[in-house]
N, C-alpha and C. Protein backbone atom coordinates (compact mmCIF):
# COMPACT_ATOMS: atom_id res chain seq x y z
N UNK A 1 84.47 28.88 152.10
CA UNK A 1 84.46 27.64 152.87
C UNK A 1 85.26 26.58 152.14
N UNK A 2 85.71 25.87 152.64
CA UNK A 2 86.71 24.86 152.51
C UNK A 2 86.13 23.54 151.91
N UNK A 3 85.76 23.47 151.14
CA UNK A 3 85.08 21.86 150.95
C UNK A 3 85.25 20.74 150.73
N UNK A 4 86.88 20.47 150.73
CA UNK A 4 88.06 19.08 150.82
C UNK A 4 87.56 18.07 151.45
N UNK A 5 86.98 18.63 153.15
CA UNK A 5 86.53 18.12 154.11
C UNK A 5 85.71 17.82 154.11
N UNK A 6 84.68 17.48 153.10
CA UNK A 6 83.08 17.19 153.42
C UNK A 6 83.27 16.04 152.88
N UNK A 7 82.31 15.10 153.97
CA UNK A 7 82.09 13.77 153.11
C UNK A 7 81.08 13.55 152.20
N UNK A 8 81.39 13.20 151.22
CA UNK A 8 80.28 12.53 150.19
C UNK A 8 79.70 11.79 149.67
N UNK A 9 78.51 11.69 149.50
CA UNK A 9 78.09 9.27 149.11
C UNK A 9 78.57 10.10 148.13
N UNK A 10 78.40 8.51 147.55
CA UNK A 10 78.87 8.32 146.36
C UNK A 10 77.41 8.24 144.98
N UNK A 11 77.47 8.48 143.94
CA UNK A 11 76.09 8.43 143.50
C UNK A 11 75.51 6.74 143.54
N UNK A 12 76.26 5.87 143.48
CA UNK A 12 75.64 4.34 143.08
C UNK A 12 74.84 4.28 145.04
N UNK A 13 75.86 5.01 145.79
CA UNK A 13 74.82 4.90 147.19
C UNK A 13 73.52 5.65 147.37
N UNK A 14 73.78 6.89 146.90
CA UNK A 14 72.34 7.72 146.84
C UNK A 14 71.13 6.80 145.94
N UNK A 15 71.89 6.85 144.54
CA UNK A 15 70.92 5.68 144.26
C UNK A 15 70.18 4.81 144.60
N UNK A 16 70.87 4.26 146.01
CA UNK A 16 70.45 2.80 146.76
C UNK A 16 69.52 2.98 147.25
N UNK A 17 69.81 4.67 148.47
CA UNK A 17 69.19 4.70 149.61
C UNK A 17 67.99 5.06 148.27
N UNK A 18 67.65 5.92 146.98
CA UNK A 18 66.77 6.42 146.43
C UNK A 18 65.32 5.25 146.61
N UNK A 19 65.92 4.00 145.78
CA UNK A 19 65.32 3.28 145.09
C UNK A 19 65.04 2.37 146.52
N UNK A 20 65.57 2.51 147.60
CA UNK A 20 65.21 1.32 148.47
C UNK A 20 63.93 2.16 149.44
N UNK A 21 64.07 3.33 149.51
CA UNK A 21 62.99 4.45 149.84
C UNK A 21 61.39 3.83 148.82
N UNK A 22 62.02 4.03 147.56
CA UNK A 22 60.82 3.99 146.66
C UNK A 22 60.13 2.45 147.21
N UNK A 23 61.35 1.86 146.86
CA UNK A 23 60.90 -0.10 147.40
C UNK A 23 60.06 -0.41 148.25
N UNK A 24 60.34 0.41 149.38
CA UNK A 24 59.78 0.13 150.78
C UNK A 24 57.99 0.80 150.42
N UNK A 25 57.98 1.97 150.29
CA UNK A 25 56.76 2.81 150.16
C UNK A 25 55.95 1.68 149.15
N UNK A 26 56.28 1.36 148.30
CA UNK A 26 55.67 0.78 147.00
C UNK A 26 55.17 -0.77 147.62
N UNK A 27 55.77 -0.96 148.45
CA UNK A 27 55.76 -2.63 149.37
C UNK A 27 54.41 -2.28 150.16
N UNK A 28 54.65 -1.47 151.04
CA UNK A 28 53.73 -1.13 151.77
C UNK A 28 52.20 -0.49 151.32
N UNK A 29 52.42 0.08 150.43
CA UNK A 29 51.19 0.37 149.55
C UNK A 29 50.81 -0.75 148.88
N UNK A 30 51.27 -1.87 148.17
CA UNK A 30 50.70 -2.96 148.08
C UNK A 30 50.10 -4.22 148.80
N UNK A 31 50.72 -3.98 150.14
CA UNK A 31 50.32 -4.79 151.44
C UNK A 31 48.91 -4.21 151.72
N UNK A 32 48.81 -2.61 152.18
CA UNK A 32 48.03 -1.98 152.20
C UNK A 32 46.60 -2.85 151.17
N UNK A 33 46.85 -2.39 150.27
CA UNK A 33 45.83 -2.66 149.26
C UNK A 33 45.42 -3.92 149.55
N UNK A 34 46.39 -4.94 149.46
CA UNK A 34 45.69 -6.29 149.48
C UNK A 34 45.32 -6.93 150.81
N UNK A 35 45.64 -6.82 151.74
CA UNK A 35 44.98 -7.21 153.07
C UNK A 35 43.43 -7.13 152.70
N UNK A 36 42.92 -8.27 153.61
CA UNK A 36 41.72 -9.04 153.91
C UNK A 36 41.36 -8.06 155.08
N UNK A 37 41.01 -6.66 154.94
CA UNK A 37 40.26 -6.04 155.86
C UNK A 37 39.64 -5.05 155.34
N UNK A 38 38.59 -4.33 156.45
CA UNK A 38 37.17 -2.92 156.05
C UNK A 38 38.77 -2.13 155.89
N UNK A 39 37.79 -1.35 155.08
CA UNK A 39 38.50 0.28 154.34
C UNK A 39 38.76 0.91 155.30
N UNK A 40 37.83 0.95 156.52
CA UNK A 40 38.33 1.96 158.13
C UNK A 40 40.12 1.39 158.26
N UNK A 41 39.85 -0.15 158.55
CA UNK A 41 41.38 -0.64 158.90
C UNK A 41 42.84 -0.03 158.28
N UNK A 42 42.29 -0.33 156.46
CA UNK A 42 43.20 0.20 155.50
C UNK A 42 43.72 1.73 155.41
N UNK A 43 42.28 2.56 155.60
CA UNK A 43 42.58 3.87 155.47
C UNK A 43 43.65 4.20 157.03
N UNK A 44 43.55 3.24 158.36
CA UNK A 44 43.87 3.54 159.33
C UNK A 44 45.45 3.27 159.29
N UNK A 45 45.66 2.38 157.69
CA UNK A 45 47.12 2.04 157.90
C UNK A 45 47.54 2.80 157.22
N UNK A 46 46.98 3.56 156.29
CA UNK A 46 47.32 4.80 154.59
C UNK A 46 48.09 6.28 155.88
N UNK A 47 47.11 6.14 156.84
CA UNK A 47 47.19 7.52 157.66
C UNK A 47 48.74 7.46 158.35
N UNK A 48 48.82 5.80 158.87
CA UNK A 48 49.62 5.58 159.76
C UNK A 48 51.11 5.48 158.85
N UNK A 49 51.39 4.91 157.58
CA UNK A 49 52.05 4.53 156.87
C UNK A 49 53.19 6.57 156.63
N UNK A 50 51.86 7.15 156.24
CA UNK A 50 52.22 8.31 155.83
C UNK A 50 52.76 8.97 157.10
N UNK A 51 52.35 8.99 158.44
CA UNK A 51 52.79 9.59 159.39
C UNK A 51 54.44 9.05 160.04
N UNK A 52 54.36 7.41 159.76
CA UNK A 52 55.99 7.17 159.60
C UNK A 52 56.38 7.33 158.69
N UNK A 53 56.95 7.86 157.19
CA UNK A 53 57.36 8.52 156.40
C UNK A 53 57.47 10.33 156.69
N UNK A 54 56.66 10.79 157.31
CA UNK A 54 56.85 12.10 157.58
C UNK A 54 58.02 12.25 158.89
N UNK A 55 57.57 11.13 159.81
CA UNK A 55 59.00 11.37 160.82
C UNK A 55 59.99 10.96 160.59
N UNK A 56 60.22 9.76 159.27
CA UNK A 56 61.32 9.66 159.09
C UNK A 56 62.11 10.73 158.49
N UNK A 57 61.95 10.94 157.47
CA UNK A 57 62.41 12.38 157.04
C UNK A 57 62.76 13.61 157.93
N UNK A 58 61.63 13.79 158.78
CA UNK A 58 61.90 14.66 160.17
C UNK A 58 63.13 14.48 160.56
N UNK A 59 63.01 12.98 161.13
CA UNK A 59 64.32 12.64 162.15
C UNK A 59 65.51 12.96 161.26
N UNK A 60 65.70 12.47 159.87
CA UNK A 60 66.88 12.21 159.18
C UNK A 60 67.46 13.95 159.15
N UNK A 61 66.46 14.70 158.69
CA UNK A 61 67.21 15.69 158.69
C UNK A 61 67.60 16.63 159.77
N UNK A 62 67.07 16.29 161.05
CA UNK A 62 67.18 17.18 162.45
C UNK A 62 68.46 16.45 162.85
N UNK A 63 68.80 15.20 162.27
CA UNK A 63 69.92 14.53 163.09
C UNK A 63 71.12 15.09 162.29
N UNK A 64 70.76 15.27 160.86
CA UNK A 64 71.96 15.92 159.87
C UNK A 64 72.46 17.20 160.61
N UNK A 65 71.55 17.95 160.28
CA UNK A 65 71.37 19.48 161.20
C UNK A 65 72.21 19.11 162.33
N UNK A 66 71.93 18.72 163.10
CA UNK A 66 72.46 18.63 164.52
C UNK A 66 73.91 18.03 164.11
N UNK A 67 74.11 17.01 163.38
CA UNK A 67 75.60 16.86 162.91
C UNK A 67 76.73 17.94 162.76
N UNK A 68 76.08 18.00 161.63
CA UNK A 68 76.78 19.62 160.81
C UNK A 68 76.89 20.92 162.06
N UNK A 69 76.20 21.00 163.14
CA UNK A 69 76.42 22.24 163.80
C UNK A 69 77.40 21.92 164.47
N UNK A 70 77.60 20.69 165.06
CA UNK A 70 78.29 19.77 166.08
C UNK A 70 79.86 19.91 165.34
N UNK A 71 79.92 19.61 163.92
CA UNK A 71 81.02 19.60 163.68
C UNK A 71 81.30 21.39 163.44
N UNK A 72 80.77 21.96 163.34
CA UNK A 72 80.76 23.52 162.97
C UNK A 72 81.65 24.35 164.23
N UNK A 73 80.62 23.98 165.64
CA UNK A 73 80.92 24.17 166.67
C UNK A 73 82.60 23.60 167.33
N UNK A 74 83.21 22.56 166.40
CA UNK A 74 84.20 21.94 166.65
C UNK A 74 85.26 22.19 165.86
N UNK A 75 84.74 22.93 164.94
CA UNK A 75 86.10 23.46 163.84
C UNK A 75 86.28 24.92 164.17
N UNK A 76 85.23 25.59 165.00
CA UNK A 76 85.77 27.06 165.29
C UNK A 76 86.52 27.01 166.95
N UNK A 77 86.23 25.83 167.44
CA UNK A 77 86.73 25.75 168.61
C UNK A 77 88.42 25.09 168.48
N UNK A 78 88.26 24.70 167.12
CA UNK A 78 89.87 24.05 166.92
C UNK A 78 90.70 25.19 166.69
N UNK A 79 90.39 26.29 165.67
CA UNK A 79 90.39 27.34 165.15
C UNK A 79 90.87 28.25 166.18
N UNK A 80 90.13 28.50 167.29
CA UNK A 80 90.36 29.22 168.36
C UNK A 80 91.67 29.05 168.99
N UNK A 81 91.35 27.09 169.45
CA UNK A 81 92.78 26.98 170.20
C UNK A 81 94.07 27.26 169.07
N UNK A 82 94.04 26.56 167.96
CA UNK A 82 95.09 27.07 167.14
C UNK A 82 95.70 28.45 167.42
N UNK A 83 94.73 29.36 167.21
CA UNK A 83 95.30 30.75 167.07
C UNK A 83 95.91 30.83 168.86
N UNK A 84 95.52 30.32 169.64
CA UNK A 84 95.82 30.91 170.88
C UNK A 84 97.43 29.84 171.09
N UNK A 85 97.34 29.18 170.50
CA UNK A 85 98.76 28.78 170.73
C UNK A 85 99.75 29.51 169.52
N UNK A 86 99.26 29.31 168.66
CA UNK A 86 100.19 30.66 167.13
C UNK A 86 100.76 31.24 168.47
N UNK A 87 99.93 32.07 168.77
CA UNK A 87 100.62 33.79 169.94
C UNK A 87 101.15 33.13 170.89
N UNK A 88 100.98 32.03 171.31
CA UNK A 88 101.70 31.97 172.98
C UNK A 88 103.16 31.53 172.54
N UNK A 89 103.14 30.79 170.81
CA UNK A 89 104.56 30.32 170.33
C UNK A 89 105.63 31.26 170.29
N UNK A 90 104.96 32.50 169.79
CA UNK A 90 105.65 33.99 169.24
C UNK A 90 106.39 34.77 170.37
């Protein structure tokens, strides 16, 4: 496989998205904690907090996936026409 073509962050961006991931979770777990409410409320936001973190991740990588096939599906279809014009040149 050819790998010229792939785009890549850069590490100071991975970094970003790393630490702004951590930021956010660490924010919210301290909001969590300190709110002026019963433990039902809190535990109801611990449940809820964790269930948007699980779809985010979900989504991020079903949308990658779906990228990558999209372009997959578009480089064998380039591939194809290429070759079918090669022969019709000859």
């Amino acid at each position: 496989m050819d790998y010229s073509d792939l785009q890549s962050s850069s590490k100071g961006w991975i970094g970003f998205v790393k630490i702004s991931f951590v930021l956010s979770i660490a924010a919210m777990v301290v909001g969590i904690f300190i709110i002026p409410a019963s433990l039902e409320i809190k535990g109801y936001l611990v449940i809820s907090a964790l269930f948007i973190i699980n779809s985010t991740i979900t989504l991020s990588k079903t949308l990658r996936d779906e990228h990558e096939k999209d372009r997959l599906v578009n480089k064998i279809s380039t591939a194809k026409t290429q070759k079918i014009i090669n022969e019709f040149a000859e």
